[in-house]
C-alpha atoms as a PDB file:
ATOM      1  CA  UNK A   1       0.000   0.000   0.000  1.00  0.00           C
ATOM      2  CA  UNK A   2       1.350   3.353  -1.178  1.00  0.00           C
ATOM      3  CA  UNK A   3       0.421   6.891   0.174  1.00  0.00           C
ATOM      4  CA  UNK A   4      -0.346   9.731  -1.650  1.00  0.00           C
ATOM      5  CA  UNK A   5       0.630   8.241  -5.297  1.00  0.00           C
ATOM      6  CA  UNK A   6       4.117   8.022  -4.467  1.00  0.00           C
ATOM      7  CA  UNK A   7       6.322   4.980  -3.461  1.00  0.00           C
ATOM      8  CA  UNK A   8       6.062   5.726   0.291  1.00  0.00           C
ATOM      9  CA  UNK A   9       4.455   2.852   1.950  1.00  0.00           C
ATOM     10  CA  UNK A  10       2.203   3.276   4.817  1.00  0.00           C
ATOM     11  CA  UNK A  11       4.806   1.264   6.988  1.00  0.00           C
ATOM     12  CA  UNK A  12       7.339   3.674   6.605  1.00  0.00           C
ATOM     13  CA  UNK A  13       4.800   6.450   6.839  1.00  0.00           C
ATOM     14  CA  UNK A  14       4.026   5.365  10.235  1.00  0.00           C
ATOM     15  CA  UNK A  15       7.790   5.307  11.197  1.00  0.00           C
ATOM     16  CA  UNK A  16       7.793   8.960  10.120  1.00  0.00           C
ATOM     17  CA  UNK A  17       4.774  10.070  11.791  1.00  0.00           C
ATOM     18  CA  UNK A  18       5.394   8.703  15.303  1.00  0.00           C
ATOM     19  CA  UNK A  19       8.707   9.347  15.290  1.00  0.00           C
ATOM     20  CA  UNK A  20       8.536  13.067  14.202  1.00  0.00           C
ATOM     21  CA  UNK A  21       5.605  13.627  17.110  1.00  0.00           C
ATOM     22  CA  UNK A  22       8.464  11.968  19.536  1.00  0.00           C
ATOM     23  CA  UNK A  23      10.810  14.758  17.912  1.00  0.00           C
ATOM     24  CA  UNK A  24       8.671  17.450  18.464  1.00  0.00           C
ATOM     25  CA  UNK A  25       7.454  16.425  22.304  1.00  0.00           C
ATOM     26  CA  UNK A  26      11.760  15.902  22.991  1.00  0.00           C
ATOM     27  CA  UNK A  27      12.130  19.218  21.196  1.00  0.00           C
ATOM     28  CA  UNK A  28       9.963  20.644  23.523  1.00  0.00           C
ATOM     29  CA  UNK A  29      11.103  19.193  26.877  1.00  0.00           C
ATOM     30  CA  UNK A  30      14.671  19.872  25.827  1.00  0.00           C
ATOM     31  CA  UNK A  31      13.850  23.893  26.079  1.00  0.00           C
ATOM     32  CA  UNK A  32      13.362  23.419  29.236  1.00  0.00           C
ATOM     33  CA  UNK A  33      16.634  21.493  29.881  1.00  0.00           C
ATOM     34  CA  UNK A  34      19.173  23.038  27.486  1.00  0.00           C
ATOM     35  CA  UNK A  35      22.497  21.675  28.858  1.00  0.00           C
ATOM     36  CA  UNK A  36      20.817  18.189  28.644  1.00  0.00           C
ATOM     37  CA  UNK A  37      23.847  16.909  26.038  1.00  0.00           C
ATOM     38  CA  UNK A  38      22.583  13.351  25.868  1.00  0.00           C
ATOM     39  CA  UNK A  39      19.457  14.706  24.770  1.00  0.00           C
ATOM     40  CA  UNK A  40      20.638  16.788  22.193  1.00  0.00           C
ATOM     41  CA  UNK A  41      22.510  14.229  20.631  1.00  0.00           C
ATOM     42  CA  UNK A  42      19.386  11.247  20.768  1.00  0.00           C
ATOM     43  CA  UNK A  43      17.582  14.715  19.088  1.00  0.00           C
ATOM     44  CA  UNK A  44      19.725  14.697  16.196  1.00  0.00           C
ATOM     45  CA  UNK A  45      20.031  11.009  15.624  1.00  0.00           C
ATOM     46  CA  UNK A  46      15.961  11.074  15.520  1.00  0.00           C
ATOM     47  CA  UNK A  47      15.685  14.015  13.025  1.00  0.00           C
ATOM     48  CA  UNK A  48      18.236  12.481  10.929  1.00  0.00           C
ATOM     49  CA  UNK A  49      16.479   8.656  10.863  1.00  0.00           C
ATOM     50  CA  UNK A  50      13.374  10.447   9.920  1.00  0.00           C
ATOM     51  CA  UNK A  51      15.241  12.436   6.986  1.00  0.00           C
ATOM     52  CA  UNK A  52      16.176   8.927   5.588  1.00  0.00           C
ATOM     53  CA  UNK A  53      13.028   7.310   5.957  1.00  0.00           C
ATOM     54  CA  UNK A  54      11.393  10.144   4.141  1.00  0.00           C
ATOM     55  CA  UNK A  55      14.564   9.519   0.894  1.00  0.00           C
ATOM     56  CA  UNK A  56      14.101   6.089   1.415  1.00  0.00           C
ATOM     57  CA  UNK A  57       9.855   6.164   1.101  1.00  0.00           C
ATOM     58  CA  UNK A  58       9.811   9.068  -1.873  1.00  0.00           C
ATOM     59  CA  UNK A  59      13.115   8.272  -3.958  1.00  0.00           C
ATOM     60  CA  UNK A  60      14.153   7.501  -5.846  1.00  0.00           C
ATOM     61  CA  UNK A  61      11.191   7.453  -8.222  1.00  0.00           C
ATOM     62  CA  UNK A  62      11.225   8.097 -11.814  1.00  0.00           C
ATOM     63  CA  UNK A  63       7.518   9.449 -12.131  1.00  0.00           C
ATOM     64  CA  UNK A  64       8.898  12.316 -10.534  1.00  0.00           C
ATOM     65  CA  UNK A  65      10.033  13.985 -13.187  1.00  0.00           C
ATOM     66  CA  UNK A  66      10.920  17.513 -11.688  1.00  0.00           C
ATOM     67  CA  UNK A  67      14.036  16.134 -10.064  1.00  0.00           C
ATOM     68  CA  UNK A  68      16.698  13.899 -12.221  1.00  0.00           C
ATOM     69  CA  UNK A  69      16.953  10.775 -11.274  1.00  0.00           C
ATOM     70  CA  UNK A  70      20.597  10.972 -10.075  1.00  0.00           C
ATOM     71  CA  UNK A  71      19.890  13.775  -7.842  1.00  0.00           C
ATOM     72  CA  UNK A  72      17.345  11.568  -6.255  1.00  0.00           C
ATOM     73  CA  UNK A  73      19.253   8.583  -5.907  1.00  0.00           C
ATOM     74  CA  UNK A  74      22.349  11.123  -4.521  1.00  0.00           C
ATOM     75  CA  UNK A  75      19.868  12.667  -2.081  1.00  0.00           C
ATOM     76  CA  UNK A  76      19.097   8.853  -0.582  1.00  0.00           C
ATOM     77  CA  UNK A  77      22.243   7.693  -0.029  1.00  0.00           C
ATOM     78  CA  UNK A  78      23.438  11.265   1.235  1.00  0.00           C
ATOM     79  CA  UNK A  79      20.843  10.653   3.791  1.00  0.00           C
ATOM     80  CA  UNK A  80      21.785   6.979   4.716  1.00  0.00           C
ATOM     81  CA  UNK A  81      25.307   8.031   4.856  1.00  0.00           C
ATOM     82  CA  UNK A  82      24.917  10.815   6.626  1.00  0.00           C
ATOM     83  CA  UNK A  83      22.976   9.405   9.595  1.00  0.00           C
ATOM     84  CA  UNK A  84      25.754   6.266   9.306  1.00  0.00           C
ATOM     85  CA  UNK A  85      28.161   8.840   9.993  1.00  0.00           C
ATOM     86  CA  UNK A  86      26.382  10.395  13.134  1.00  0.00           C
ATOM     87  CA  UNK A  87      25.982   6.373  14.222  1.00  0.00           C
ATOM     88  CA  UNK A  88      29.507   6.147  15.729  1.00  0.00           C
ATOM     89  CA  UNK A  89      29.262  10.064  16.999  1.00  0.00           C
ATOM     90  CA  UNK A  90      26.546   9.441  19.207  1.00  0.00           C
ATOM     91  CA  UNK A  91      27.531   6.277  20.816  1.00  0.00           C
ATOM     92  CA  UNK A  92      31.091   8.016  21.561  1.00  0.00           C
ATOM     93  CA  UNK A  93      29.623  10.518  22.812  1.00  0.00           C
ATOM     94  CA  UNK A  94      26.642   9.048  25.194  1.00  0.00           C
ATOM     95  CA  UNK A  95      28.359   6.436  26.481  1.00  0.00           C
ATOM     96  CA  UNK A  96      31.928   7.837  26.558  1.00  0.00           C
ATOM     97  CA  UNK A  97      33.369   4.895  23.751  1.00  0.00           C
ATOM     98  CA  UNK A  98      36.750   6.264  23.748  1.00  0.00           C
ATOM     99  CA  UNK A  99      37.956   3.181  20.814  1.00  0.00           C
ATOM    100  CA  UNK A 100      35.698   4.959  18.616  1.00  0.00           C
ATOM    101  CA  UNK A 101      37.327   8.519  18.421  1.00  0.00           C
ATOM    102  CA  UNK A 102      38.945   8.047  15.762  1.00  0.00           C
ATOM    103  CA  UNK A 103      36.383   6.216  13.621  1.00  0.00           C
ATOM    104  CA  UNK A 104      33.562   8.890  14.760  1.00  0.00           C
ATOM    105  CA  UNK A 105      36.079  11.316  14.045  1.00  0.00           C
ATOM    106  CA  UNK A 106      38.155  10.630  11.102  1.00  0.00           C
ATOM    107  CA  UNK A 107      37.235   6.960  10.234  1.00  0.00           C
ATOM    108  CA  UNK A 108      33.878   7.582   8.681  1.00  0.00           C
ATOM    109  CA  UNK A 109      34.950  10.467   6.276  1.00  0.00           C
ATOM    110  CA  UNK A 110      38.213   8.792   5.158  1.00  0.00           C
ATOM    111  CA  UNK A 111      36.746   5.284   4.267  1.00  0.00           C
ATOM    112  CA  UNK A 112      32.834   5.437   4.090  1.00  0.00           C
ATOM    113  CA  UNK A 113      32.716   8.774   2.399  1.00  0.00           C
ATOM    114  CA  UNK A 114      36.247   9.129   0.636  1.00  0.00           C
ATOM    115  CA  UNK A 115      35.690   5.874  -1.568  1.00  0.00           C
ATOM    116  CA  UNK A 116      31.848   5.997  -1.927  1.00  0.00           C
ATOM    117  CA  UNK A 117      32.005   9.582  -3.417  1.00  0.00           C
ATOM    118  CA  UNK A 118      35.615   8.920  -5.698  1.00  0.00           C
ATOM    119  CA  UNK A 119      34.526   5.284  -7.149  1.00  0.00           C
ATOM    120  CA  UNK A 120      31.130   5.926  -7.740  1.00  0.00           C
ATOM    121  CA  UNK A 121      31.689   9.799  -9.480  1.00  0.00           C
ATOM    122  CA  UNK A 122      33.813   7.733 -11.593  1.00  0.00           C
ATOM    123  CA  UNK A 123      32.389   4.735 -13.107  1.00  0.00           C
ATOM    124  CA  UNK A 124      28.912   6.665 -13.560  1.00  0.00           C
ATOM    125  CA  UNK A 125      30.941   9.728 -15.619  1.00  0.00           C
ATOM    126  CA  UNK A 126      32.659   6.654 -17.555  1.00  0.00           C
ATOM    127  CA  UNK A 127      29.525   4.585 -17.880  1.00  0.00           C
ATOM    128  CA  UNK A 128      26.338   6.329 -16.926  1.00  0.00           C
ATOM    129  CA  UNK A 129      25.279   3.022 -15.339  1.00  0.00           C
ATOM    130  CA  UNK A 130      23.852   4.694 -12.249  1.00  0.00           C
ATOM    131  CA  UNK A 131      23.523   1.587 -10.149  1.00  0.00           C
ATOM    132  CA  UNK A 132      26.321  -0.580 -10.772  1.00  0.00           C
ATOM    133  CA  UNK A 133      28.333   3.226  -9.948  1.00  0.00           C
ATOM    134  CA  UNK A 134      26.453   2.274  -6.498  1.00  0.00           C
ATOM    135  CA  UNK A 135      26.839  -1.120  -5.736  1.00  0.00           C
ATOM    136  CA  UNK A 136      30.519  -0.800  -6.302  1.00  0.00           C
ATOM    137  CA  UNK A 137      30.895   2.592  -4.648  1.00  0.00           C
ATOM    138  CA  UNK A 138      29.867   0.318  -1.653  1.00  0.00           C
ATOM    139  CA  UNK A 139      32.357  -2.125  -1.662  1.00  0.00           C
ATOM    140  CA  UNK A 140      34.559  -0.592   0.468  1.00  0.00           C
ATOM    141  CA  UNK A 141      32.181   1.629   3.002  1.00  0.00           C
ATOM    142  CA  UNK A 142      30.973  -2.388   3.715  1.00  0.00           C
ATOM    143  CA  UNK A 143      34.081  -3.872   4.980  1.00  0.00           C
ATOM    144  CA  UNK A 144      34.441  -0.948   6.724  1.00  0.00           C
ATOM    145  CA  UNK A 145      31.135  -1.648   8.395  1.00  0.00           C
ATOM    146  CA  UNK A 146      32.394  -4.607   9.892  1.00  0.00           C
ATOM    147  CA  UNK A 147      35.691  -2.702  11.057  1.00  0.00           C
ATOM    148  CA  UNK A 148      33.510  -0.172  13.170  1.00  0.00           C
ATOM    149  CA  UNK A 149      31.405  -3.165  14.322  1.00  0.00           C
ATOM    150  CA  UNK A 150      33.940  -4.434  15.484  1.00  0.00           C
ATOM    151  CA  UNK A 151      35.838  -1.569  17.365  1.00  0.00           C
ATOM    152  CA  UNK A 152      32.296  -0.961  18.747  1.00  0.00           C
ATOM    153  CA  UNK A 153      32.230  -4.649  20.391  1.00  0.00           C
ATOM    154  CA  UNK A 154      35.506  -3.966  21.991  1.00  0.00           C
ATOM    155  CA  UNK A 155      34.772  -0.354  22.993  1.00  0.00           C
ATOM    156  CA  UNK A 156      31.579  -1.869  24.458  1.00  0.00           C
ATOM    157  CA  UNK A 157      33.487  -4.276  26.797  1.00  0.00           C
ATOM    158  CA  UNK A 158      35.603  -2.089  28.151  1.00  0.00           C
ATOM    159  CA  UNK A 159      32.789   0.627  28.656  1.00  0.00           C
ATOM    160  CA  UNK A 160      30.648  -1.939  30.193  1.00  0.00           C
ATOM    161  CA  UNK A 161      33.359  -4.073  32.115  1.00  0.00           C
ATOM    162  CA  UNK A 162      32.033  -3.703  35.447  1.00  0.00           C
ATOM    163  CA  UNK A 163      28.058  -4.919  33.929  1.00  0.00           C
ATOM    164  CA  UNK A 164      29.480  -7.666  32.474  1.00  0.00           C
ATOM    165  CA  UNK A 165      31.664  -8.522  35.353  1.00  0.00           C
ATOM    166  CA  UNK A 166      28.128  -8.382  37.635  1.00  0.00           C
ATOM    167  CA  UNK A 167      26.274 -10.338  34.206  1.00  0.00           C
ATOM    168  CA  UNK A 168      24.211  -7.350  33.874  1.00  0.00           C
ATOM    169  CA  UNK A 169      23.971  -7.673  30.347  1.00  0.00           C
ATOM    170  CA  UNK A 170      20.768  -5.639  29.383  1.00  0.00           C
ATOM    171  CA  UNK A 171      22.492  -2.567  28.112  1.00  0.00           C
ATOM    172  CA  UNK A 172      25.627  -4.502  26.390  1.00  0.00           C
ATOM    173  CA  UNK A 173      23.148  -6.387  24.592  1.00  0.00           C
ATOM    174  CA  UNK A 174      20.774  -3.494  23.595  1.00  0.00           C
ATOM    175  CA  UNK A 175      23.336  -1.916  22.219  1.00  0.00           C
ATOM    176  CA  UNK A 176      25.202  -4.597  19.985  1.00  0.00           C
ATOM    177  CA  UNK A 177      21.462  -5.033  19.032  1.00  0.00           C
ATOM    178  CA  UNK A 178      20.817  -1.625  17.764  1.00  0.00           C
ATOM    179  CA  UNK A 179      23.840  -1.554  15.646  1.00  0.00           C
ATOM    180  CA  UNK A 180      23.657  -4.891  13.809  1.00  0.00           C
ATOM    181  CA  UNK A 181      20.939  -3.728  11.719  1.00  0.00           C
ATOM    182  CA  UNK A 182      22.662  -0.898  10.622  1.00  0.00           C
ATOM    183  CA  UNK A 183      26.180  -3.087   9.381  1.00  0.00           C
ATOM    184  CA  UNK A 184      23.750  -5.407   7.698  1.00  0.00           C
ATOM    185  CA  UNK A 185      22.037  -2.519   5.717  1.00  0.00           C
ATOM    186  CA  UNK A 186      25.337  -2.147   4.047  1.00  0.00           C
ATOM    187  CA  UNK A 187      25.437  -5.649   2.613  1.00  0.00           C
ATOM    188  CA  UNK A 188      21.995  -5.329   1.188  1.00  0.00           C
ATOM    189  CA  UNK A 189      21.529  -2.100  -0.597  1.00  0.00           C
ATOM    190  CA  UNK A 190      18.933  -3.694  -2.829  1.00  0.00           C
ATOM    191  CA  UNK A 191      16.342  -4.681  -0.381  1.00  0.00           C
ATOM    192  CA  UNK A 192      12.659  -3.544  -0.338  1.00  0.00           C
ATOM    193  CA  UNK A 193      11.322  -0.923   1.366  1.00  0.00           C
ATOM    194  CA  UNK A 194       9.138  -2.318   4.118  1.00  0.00           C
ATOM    195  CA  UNK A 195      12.293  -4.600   5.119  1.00  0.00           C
ATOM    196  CA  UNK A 196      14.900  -1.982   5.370  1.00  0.00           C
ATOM    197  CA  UNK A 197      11.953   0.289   7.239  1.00  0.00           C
ATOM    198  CA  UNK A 198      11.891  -2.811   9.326  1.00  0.00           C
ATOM    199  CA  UNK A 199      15.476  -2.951  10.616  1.00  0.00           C
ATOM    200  CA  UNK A 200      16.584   0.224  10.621  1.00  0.00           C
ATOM    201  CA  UNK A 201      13.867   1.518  12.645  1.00  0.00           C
ATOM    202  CA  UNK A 202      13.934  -1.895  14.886  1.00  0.00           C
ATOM    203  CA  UNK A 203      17.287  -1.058  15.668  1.00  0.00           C
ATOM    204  CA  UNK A 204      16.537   2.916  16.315  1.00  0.00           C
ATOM    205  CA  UNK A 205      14.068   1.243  18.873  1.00  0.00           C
ATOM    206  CA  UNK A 206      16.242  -0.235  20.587  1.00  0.00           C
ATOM    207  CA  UNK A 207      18.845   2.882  21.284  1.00  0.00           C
ATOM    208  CA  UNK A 208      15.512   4.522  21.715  1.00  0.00           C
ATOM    209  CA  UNK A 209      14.666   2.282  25.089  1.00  0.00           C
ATOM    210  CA  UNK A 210      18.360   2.522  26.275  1.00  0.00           C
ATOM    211  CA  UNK A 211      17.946   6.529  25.957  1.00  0.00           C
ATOM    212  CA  UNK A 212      14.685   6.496  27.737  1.00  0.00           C
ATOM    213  CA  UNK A 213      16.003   3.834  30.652  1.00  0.00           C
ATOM    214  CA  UNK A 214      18.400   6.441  31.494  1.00  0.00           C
ATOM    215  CA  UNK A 215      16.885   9.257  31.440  1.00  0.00           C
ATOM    216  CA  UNK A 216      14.537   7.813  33.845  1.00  0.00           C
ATOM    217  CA  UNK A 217      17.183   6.457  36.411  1.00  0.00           C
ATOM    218  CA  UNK A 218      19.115  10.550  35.703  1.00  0.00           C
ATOM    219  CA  UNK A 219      15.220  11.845  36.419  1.00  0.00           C
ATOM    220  CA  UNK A 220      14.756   9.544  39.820  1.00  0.00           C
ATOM    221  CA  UNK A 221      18.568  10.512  40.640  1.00  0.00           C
ATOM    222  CA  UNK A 222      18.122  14.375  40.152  1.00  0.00           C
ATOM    223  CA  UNK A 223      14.598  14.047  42.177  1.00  0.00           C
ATOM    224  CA  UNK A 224      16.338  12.107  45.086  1.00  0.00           C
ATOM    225  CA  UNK A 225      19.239  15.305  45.040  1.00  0.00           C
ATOM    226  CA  UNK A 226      16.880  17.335  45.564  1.00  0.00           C
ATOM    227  CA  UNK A 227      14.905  15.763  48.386  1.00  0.00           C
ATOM    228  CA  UNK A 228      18.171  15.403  50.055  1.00  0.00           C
ATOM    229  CA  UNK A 229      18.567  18.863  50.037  1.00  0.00           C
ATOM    230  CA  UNK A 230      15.463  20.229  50.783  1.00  0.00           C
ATOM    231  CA  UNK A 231      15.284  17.283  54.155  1.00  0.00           C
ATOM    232  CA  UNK A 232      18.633  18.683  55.328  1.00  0.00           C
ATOM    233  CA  UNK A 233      17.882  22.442  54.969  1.00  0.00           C
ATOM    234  CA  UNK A 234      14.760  21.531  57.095  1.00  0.00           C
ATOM    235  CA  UNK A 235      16.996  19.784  59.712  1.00  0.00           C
ATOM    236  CA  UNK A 236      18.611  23.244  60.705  1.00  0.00           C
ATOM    237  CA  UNK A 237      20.388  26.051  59.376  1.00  0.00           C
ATOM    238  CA  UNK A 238      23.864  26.643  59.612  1.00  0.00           C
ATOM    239  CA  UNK A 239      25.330  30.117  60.535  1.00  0.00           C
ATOM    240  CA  UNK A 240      28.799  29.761  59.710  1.00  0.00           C
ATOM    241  CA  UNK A 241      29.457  33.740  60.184  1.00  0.00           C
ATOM    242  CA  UNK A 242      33.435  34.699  59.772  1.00  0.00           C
ATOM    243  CA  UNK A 243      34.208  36.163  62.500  1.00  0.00           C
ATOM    244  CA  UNK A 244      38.194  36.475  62.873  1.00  0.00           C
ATOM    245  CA  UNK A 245      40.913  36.782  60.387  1.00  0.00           C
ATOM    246  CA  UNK A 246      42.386  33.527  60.299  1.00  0.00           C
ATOM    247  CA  UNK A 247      38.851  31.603  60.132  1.00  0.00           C
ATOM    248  CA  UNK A 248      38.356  34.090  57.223  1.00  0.00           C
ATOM    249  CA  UNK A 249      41.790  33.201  55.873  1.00  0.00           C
ATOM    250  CA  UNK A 250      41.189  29.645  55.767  1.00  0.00           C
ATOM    251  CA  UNK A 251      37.966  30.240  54.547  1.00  0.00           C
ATOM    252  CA  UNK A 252      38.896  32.607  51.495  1.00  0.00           C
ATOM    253  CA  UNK A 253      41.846  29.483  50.577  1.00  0.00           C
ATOM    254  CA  UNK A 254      39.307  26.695  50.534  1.00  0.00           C
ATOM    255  CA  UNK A 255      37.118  29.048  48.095  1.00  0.00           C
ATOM    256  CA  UNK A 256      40.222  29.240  45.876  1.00  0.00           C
ATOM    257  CA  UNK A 257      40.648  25.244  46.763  1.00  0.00           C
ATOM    258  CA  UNK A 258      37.641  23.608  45.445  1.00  0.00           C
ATOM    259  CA  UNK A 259      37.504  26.234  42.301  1.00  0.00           C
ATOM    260  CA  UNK A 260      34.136  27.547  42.815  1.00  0.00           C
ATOM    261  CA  UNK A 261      32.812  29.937  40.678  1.00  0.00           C
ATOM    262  CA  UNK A 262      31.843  33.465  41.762  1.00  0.00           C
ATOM    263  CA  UNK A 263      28.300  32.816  41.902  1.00  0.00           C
ATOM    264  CA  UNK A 264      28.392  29.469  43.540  1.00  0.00           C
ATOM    265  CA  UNK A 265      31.011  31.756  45.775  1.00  0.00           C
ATOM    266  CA  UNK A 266      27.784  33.966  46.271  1.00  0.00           C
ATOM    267  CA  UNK A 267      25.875  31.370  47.122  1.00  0.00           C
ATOM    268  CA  UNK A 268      28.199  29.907  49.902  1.00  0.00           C
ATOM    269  CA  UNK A 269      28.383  33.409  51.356  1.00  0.00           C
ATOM    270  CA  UNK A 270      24.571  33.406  51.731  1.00  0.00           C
ATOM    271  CA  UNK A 271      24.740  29.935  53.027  1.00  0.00           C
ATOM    272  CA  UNK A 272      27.810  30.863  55.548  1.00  0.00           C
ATOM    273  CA  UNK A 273      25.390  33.495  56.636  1.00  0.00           C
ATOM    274  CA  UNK A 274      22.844  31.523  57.706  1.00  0.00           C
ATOM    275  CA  UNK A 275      20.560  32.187  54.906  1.00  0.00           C
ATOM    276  CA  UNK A 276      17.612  29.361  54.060  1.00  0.00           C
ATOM    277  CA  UNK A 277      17.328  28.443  50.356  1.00  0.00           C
ATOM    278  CA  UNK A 278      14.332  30.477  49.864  1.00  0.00           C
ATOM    279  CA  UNK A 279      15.557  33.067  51.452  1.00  0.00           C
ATOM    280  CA  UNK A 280      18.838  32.910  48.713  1.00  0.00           C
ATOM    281  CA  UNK A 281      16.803  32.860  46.251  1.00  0.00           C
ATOM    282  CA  UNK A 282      14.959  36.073  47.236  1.00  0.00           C
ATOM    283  CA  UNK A 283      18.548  37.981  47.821  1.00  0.00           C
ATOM    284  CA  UNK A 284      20.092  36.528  44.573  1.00  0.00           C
ATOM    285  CA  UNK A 285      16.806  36.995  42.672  1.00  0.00           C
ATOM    286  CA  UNK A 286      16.760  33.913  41.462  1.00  0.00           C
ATOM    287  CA  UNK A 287      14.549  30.886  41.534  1.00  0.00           C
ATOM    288  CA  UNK A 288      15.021  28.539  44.241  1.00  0.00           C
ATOM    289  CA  UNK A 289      15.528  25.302  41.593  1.00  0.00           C
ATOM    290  CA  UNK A 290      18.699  27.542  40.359  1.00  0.00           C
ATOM    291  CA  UNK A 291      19.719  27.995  44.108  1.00  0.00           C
ATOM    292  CA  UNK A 292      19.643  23.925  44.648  1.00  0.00           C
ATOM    293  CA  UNK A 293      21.252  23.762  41.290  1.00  0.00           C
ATOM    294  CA  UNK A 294      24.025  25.452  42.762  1.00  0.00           C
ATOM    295  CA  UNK A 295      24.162  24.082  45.874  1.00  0.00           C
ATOM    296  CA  UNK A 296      24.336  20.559  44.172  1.00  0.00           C
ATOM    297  CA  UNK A 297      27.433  21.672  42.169  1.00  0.00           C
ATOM    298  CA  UNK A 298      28.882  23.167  45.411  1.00  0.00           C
ATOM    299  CA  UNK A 299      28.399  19.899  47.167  1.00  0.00           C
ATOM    300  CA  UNK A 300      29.992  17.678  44.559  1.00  0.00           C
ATOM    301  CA  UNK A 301      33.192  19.865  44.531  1.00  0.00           C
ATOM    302  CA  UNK A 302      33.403  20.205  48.201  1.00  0.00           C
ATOM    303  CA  UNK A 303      32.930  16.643  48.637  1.00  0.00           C
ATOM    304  CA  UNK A 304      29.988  17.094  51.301  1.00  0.00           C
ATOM    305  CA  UNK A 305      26.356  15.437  51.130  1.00  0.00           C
ATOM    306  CA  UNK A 306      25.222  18.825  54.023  1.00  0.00           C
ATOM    307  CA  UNK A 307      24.918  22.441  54.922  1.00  0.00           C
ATOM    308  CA  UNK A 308      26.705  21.619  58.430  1.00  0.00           C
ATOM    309  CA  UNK A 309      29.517  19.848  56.493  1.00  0.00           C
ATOM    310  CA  UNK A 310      29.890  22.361  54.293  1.00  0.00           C
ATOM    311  CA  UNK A 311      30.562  24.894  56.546  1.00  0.00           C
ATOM    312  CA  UNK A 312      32.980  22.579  58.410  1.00  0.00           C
ATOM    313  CA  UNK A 313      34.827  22.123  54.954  1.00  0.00           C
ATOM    314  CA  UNK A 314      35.254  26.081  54.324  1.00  0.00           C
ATOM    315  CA  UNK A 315      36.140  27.188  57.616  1.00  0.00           C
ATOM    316  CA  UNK A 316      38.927  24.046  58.044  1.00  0.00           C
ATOM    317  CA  UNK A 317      42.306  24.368  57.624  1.00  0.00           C
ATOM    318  CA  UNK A 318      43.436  23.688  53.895  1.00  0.00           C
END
């Protein structure tokens, strides 16, 4: 079944259309966390799996006659590439592959891109045969394929020593999941529609479950920060006033120790002081979430889990 008169099928159509109203909802949430990297990245890897489903669904098609059929067939494999480029990026990235630097970095350009672009620009100026200029153009990009697969299997172990060590083996196995589709695309550039819909997208589903496990354990984390700090606030608060020079001495070091930042320097002044969080927030005119924000960041540098201990830390002798 195709939609619209074109040679879209409704399976891919409904990859599109769910997947794009996922976009749009992250899109939205992610305005409201900004410095949310992992997010960012997940955002790009959806946009560009829906710009090659759409390539793969409309071209190329010779009844549409408007755009030459080699710019068509250029504009799906740009796609496909392009998003196989990314593939490597965003798993070195997220989960901090170092093996795959230089294949997310250099690797992809020098042998997926490099001999795809110079041997198949050449046979189809010397032939014109558009698709045997393809199939051999990915020759090399497919060996390749099972290069990075394989780097990615040994960056995987040693990201995920410590899970496999404890036979936690969800995650490892999500992952080699959700990239095995995409190696075996490269093997099979003449498949139908509906099947490479299938896999690619099966595999996207997986990373998509991985990204949405952990932002849920990140979420419950955050939320258990902050009830921490909101149960010791109500516990008592601290007045850590300076009140002779060498407390202040040791006090001004141990600012300079733990490199804080002149506002999360403001903040500890206002803490030092005695100051509740609201009450911060009201003097700093800020909101109080930016005020815990702070005060988690001042925590983890300082090393302390408590207003008390914080003071203790400041006011100790460096």
């Amino acid at each position: 079944m195709r939609i619209a008169g074109t040679d879209l099928h409704w399976v891919t159509f409904a990859f599109i259309l769910i997947e794009t109203v996922f976009l749009i909802c992250l899109v939205y949430y992610c305005l409201t966390r900004p410095k949310d990297k992992n997010r960012r990245l997940y955002i790009v890897l959806l946009f560009l799996l829906i710009v090659k489903n759409v390539a793969m669904g409309l071209f190329p098609d010779p009844g549409i006659g408007s755009i030459p059929i080699v710019v068509q067939y250029v504009f799906t494999y740009a796609a496909g590439f392009i998003m196989a480029s990314y593939f490597p990026y965003y798993f070195y990235q997220t989960y901090n592959l170092t093996g795959l630097r230089f294949h997310a970095v250099y690797g992809i350009f020098l042998f997926l891109y490099l001999p795809f672009v110079s041997i198949f620009t050449t046979e189809y100026l010397l032939t014109g045969k558009i698709e045997s200029a393809i199939r051999h153009g990915l020759y090399i990009p497919a060996a390749y394929s099972l290069v990075l697969a394989h780097a990615m299997f040994r960056s995987i172990q040693k990201a995920f020593k410590t899970q496999i060590f404890n036979r936690d083996y969800f995650e490892v196995v999500a992952i080699y999941c959700s990239v095995l589709p995409f190696v075996a695309i490269a093997f099979f550039p003449k498949i139908d529609q509906v099947t490479e819909a299938l896999i690619t997208n099966g595999g996207f589903s997986l990373i998509s479950l991985l990204f949405i496990k952990n932002n849920i354990l990140n979420s419950r984390k955050q939320y258990e920060k902050l009830i921490e700090i909101e149960s010791t606030e109500e516990e008592g608060v601290s007045d850590g006033r300076l009140v002779d020079p060498e407390t202040i001495q040791r006090y001004e070091n141990n600012l300079v120790k733990f490199h804080l930042s002149p506002r999360e320097r403001e903040v500890v002044g206002h803490v030092m002081e005695g100051h509740k969080y609201k009450e911060i927030a009201g003097i700093m005119f800020i909101s109080q979430a930016t005020v815990h924000k702070h005060i988690e960041k001042i925590f983890r540098k300082t090393t302390v889990h408590s207003r008390d201990d914080l003071v203790s830390k400041l006011t100790e002798p460096s």
